[in-house]
N, C-alpha and C. Protein backbone atom coordinates (compact mmCIF):
# COMPACT_ATOMS: atom_id res chain seq x y z
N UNK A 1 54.09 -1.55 1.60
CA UNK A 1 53.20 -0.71 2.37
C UNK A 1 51.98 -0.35 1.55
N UNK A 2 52.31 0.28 -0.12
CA UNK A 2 50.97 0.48 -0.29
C UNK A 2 50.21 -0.85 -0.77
N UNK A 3 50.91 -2.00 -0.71
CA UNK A 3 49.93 -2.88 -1.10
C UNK A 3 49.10 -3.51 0.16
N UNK A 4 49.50 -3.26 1.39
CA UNK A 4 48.87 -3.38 2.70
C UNK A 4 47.56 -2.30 2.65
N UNK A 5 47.55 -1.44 2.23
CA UNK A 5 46.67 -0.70 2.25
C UNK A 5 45.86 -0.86 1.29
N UNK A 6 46.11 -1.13 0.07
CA UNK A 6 45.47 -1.48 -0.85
C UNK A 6 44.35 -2.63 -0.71
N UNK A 7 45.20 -3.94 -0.28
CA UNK A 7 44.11 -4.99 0.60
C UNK A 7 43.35 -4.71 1.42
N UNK A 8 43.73 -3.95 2.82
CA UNK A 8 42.66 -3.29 3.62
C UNK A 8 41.78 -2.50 3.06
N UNK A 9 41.83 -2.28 1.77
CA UNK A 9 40.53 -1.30 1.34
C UNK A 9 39.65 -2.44 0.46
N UNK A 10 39.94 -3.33 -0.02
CA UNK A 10 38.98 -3.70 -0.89
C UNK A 10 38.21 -4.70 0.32
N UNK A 11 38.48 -5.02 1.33
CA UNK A 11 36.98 -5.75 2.05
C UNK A 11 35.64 -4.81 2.22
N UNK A 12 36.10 -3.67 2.64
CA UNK A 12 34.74 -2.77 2.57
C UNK A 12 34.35 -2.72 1.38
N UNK A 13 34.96 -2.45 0.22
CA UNK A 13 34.65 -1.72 -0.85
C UNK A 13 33.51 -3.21 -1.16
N UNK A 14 34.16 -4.21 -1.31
CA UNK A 14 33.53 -5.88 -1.71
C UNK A 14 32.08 -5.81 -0.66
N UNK A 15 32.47 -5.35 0.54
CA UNK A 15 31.32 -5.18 1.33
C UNK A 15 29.95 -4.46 1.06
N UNK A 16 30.50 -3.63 0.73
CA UNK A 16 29.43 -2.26 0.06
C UNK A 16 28.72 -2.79 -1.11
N UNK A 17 29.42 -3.58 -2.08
CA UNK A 17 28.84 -4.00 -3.23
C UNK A 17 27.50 -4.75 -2.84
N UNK A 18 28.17 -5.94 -2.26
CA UNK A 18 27.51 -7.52 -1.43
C UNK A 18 26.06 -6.76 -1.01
N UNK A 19 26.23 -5.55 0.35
CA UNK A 19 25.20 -5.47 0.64
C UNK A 19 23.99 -4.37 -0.40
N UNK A 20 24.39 -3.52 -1.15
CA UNK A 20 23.92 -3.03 -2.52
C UNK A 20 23.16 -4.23 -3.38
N UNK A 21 23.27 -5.16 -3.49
CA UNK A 21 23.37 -6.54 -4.27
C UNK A 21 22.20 -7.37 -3.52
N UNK A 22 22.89 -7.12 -1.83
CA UNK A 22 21.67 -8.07 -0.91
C UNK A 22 19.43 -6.99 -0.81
N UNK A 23 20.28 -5.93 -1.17
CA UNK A 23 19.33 -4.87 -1.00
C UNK A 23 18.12 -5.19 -2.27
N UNK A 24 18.86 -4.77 -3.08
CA UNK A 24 18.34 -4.70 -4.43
C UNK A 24 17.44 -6.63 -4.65
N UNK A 25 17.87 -7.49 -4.10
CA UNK A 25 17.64 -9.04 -4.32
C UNK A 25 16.23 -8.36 -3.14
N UNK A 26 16.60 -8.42 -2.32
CA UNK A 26 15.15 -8.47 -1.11
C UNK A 26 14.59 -7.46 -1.83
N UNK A 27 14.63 -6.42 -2.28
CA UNK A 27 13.21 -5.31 -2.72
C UNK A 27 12.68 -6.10 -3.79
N UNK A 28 13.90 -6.87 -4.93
CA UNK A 28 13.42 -7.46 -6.15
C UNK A 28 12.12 -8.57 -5.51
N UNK A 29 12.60 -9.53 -4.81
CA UNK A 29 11.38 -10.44 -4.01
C UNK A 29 10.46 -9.77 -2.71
N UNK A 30 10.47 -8.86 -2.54
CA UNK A 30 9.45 -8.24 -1.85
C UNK A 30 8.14 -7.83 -2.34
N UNK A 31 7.24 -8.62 -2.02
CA UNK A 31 5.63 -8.04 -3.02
C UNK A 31 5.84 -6.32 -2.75
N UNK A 32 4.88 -6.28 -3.70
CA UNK A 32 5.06 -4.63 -3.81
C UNK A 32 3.42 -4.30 -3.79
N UNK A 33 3.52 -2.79 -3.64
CA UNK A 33 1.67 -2.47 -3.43
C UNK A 33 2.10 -1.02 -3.80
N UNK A 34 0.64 -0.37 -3.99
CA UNK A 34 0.49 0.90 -4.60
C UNK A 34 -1.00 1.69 -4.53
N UNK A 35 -0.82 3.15 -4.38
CA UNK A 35 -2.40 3.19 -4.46
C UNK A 35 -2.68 4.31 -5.67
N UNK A 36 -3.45 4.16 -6.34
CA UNK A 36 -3.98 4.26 -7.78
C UNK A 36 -4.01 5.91 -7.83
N UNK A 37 -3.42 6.01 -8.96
CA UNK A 37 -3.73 7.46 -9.07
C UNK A 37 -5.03 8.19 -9.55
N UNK A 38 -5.59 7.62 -10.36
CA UNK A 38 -6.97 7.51 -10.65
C UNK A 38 -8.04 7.14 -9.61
N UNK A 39 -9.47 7.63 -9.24
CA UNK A 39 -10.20 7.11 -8.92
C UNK A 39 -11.33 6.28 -9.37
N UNK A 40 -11.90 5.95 -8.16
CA UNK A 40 -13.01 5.06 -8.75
C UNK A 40 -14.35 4.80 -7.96
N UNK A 41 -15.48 4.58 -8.31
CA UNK A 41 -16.30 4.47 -7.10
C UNK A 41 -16.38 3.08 -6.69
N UNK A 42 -17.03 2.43 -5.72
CA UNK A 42 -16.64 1.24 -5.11
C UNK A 42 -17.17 0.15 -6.03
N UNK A 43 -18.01 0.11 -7.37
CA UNK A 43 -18.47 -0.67 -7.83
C UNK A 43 -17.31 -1.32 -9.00
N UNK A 44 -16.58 -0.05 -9.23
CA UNK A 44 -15.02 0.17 -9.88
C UNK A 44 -13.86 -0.62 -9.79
N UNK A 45 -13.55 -0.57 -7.83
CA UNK A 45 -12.72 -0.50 -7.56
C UNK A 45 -11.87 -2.33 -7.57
N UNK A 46 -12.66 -3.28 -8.20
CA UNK A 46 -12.39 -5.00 -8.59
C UNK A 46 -10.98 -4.36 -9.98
N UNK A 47 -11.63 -3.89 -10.34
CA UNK A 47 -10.83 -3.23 -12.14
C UNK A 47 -9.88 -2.22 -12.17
N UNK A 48 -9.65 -1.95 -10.61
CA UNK A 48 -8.51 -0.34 -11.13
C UNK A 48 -6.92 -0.10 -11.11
N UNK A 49 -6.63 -1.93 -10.49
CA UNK A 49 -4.63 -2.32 -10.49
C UNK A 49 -4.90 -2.57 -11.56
N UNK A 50 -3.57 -2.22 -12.01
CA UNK A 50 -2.12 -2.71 -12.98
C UNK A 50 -2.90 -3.92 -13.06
N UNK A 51 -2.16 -4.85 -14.37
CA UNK A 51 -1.47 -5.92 -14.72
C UNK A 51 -0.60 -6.18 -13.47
N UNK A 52 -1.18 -7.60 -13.31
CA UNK A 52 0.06 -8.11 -12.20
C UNK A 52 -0.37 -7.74 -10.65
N UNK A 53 -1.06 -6.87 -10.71
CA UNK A 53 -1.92 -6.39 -9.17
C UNK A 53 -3.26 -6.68 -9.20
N UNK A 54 -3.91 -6.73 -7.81
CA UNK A 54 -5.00 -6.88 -7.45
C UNK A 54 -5.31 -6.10 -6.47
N UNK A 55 -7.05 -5.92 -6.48
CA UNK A 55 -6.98 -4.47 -5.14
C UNK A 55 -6.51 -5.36 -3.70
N UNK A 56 -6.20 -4.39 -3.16
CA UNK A 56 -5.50 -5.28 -1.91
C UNK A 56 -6.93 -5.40 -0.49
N UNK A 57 -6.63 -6.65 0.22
CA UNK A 57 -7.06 -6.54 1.41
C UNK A 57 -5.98 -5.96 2.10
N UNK A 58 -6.50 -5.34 3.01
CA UNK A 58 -6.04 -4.42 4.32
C UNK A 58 -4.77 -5.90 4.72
N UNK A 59 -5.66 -6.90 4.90
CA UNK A 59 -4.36 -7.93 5.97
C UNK A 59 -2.95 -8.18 4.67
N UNK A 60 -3.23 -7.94 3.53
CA UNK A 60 -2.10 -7.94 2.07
C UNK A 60 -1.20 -6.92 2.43
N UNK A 61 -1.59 -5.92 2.67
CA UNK A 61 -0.89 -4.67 2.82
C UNK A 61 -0.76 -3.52 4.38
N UNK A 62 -1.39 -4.57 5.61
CA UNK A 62 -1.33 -4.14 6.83
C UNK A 62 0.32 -4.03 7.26
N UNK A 63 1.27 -4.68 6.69
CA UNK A 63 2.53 -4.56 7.58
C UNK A 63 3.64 -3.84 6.08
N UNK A 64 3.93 -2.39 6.18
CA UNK A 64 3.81 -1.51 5.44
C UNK A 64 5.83 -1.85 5.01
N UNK A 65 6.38 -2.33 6.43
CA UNK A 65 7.96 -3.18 6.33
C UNK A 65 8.29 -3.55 5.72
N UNK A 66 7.31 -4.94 5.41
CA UNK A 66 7.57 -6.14 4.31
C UNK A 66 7.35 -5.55 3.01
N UNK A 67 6.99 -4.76 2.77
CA UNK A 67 6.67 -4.43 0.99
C UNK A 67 7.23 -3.39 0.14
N UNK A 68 7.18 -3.29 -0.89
CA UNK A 68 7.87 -2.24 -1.66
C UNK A 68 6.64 -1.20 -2.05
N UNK A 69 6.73 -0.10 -2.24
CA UNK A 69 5.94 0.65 -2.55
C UNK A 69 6.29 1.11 -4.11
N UNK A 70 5.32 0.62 -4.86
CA UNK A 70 5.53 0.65 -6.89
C UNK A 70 5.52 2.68 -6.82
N UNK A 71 6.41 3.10 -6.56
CA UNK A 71 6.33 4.76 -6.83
C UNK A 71 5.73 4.63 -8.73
N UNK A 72 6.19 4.30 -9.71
CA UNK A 72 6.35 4.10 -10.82
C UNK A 72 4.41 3.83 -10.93
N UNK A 73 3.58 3.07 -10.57
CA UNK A 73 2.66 3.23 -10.56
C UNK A 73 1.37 4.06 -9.38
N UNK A 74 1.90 4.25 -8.40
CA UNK A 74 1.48 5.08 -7.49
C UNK A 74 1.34 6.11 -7.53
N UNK A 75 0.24 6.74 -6.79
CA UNK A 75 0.22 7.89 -6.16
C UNK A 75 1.22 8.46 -5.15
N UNK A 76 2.04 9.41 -5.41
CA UNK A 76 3.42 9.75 -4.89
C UNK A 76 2.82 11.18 -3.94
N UNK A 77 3.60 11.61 -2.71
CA UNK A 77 3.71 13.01 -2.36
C UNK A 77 5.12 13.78 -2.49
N UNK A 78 4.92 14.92 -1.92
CA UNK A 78 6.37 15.20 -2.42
C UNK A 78 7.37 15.12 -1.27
N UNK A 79 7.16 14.73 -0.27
CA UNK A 79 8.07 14.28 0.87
C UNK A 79 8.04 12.40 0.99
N UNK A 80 7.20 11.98 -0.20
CA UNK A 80 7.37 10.69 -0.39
C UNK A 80 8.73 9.59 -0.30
N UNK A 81 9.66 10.54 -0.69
CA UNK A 81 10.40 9.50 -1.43
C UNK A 81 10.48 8.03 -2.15
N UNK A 82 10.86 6.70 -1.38
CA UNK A 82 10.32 5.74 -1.84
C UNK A 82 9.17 4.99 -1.15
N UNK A 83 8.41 5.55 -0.84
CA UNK A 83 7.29 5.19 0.32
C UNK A 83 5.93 5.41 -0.03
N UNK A 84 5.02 5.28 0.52
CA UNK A 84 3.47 5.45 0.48
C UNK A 84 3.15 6.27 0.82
N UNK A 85 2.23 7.05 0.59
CA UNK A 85 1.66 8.67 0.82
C UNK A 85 0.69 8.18 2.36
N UNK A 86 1.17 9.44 3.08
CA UNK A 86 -0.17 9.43 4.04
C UNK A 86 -1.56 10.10 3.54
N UNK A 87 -2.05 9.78 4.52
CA UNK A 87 -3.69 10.92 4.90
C UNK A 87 -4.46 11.21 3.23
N UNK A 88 -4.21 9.32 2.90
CA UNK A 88 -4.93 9.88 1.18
C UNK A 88 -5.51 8.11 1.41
N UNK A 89 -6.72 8.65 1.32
CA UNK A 89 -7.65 6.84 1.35
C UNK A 89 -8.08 6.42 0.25
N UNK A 90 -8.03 4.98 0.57
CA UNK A 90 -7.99 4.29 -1.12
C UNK A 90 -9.19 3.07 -0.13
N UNK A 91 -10.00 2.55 -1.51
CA UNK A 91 -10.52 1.55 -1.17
C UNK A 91 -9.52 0.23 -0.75
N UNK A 92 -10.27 0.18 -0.06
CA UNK A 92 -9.57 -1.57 0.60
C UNK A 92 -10.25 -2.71 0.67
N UNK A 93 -10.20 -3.84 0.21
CA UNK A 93 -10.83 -4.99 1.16
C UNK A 93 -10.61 -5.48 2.02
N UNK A 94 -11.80 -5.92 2.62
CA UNK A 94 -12.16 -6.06 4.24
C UNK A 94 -12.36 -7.95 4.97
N UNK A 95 -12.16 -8.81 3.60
CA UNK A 95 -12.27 -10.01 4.16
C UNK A 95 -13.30 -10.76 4.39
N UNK A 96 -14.45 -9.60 4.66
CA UNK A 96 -16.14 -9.81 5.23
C UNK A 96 -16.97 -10.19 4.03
N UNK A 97 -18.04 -11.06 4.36
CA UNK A 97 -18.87 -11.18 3.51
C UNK A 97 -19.33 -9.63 2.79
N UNK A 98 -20.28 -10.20 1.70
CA UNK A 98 -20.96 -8.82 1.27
C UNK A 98 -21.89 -8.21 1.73
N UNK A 99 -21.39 -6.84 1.86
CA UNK A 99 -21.91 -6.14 2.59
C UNK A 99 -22.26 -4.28 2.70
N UNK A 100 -23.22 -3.88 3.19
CA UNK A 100 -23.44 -2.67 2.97
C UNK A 100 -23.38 -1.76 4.07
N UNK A 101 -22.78 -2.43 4.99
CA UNK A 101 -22.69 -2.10 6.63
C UNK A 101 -21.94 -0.64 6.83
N UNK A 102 -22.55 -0.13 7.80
CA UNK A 102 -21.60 1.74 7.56
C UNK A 102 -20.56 1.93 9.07
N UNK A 103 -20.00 0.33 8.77
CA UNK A 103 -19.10 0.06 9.60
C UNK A 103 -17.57 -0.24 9.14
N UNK A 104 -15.99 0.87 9.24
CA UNK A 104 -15.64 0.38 9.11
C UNK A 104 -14.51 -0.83 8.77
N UNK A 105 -14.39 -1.84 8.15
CA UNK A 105 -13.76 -3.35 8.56
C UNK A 105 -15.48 -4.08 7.61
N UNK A 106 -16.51 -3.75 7.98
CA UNK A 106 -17.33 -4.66 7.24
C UNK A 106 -17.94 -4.18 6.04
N UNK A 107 -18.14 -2.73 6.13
CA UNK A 107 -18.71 -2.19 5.01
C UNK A 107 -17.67 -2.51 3.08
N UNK A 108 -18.04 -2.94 2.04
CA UNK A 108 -17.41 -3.43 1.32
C UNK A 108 -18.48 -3.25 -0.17
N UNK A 109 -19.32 -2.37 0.00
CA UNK A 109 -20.03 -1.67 -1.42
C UNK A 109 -20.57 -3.22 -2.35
N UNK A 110 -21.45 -3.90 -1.08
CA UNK A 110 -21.34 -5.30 -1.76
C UNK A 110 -20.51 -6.06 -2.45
N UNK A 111 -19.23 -6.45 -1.93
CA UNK A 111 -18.16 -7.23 -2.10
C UNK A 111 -17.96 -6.24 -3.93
N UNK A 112 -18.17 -5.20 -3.60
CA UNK A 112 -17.01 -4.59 -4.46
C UNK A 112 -17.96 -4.44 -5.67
N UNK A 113 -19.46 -4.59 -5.99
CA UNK A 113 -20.11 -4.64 -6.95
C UNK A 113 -20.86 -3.57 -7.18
N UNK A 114 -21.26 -2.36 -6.27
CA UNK A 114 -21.91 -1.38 -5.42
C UNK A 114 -21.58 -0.26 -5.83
N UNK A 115 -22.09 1.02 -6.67
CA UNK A 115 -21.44 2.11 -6.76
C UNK A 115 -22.58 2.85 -6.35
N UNK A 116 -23.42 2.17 -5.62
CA UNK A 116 -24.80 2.92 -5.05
C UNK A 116 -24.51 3.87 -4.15
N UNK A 117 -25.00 5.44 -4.02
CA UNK A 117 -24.95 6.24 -3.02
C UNK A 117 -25.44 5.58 -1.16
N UNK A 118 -26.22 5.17 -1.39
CA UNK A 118 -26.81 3.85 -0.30
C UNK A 118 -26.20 2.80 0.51
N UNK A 119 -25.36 2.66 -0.22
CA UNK A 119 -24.05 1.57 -0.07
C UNK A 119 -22.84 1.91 0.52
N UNK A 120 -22.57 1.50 1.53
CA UNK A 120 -21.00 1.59 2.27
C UNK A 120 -19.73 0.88 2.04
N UNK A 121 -18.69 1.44 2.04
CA UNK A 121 -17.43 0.76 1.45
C UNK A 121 -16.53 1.23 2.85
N UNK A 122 -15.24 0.41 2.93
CA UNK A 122 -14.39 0.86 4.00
C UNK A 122 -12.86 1.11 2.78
N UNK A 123 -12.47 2.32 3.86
CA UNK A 123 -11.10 2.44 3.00
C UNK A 123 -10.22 3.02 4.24
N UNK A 124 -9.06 3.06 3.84
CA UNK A 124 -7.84 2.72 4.68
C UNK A 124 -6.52 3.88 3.87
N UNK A 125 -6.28 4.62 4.97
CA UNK A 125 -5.41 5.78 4.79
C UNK A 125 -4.11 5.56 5.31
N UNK A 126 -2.77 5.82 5.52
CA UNK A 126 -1.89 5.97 6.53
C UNK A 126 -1.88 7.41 7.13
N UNK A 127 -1.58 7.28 8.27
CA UNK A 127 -1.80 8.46 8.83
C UNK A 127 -1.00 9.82 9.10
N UNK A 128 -1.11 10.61 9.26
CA UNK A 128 -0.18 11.34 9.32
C UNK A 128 0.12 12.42 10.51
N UNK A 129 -0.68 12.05 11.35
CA UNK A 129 -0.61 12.75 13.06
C UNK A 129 0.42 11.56 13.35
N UNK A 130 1.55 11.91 13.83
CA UNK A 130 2.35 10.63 14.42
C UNK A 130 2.38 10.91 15.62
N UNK A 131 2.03 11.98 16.06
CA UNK A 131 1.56 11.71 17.99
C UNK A 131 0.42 11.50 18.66
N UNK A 132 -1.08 11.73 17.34
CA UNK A 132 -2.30 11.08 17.77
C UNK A 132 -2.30 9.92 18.43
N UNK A 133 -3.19 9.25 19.06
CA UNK A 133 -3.17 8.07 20.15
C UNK A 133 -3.41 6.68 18.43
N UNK A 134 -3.09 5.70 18.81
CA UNK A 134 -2.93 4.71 18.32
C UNK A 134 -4.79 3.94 18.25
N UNK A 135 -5.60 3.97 16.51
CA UNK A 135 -6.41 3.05 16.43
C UNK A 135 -6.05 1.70 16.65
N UNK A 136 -6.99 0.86 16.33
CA UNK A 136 -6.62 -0.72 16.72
C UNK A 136 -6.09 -1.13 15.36
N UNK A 137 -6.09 -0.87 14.02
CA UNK A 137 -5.20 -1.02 13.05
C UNK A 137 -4.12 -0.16 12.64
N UNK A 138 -3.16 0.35 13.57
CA UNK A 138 -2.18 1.32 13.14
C UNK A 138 -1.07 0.51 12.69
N UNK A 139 -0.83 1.19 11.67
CA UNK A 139 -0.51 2.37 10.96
C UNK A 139 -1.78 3.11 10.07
N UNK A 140 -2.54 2.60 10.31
CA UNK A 140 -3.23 2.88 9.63
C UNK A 140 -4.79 3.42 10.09
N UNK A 141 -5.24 4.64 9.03
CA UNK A 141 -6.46 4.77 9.43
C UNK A 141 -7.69 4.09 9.07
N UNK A 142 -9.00 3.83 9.46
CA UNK A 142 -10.47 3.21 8.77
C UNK A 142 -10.88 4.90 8.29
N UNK A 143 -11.52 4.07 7.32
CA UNK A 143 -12.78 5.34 6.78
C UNK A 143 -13.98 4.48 6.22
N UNK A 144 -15.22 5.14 5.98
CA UNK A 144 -16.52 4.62 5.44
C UNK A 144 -17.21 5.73 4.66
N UNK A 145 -16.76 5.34 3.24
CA UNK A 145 -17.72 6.28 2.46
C UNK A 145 -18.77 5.56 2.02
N UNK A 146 -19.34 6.11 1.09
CA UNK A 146 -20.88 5.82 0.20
C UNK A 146 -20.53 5.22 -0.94
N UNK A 147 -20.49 4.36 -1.87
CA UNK A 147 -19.77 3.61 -2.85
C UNK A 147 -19.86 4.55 -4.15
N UNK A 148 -20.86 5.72 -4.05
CA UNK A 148 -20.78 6.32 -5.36
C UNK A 148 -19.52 7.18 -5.26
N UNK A 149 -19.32 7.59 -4.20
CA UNK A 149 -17.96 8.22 -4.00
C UNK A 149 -16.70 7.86 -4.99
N UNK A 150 -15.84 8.85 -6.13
CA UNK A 150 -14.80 8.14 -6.14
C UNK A 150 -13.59 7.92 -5.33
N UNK A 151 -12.66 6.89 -5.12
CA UNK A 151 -11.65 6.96 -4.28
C UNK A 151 -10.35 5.89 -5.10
N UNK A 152 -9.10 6.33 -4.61
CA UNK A 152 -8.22 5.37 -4.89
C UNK A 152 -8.52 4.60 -4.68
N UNK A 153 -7.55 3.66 -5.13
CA UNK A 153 -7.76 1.70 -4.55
C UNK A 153 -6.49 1.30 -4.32
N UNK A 154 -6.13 0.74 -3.16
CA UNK A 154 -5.15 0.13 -2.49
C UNK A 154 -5.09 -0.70 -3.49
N UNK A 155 -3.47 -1.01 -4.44
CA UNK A 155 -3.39 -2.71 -5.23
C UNK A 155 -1.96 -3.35 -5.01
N UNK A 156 -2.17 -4.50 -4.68
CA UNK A 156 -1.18 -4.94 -4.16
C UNK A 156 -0.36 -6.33 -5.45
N UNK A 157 0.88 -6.42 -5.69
CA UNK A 157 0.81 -7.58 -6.62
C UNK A 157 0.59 -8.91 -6.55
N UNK A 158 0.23 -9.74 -7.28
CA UNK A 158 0.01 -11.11 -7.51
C UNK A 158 1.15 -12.07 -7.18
N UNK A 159 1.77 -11.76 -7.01
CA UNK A 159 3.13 -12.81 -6.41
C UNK A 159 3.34 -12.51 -4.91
């Protein structure tokens, strides 16, 4: 009898491990992203990841599921846990040629060279009204500052 019971316990227990094991393997291969605790103004913001990161485009780091969030190099909140902070904007890239547009998705502080007051950059927040109506990039918010501005920088890693 107790060895009947004994067997019925170790498939879960083997189970629990397996999926602990399957967890830890998918976060290990999951790119990871982060946004800088330091700022920077947009002429900056080519130079402000880690080793191993690069600033991210918005489409790198648009699907927030697939990725790990580097707490260890990030900017953390305190209801964070292992996740990305809302309602805190970091520069982003936009994909677009260079540009000074005070639009944005195109504005990009001249492809990132720009720390001119004159100059427009787009940056990208998560949000934190979760019953506000839905922009056309949600989860996420747009913003458009002036490139002398400092701001985080979205960086996402190289693998």
């Amino acid at each position: 009898m107790g060895r009947s019971l004994l067997c019925s316990a170790k498939p879960p227990i083997l189970g629990l491990l397996l999926v602990g094991t399957l967890v830890s393997a998918a976060e290990a291969n999951s790119r990871k992203f982060y946004l800088t605790d330091d700022s920077f103004t947009g002429g900056q913001a080519l130079t402000a990841c880690a080793k191993g990161y690069h600033m991210a485009s918005l489409w790198e780091i648009f699907n927030v599921g697939t990725l790990t969030y580097d707490t260890k190099l990030g900017f953390t909140r305190e209801d964070g846990s292992s996740g990305p902070p809302s309602q805190t904007a970091g520069w982003v890239r936009t994909g677009f040629d260079s540009s000074n547009n005070p639009n944005a998705g195109l504005g990009n502080c001249l492809a990132w060279t720009s720390s001119a007051a004159g100059d427009k950059g787009t940056l990208v927040q998560l949000g934190d009204l979760w019953g506000a109506s839905s922009v056309a990039i949600s989860p996420w918010d747009p913003l458009v500052r002036t490139c002398d501005f400092h701001n985080p920088v979205w960086s996402v890693s190289n693998k």
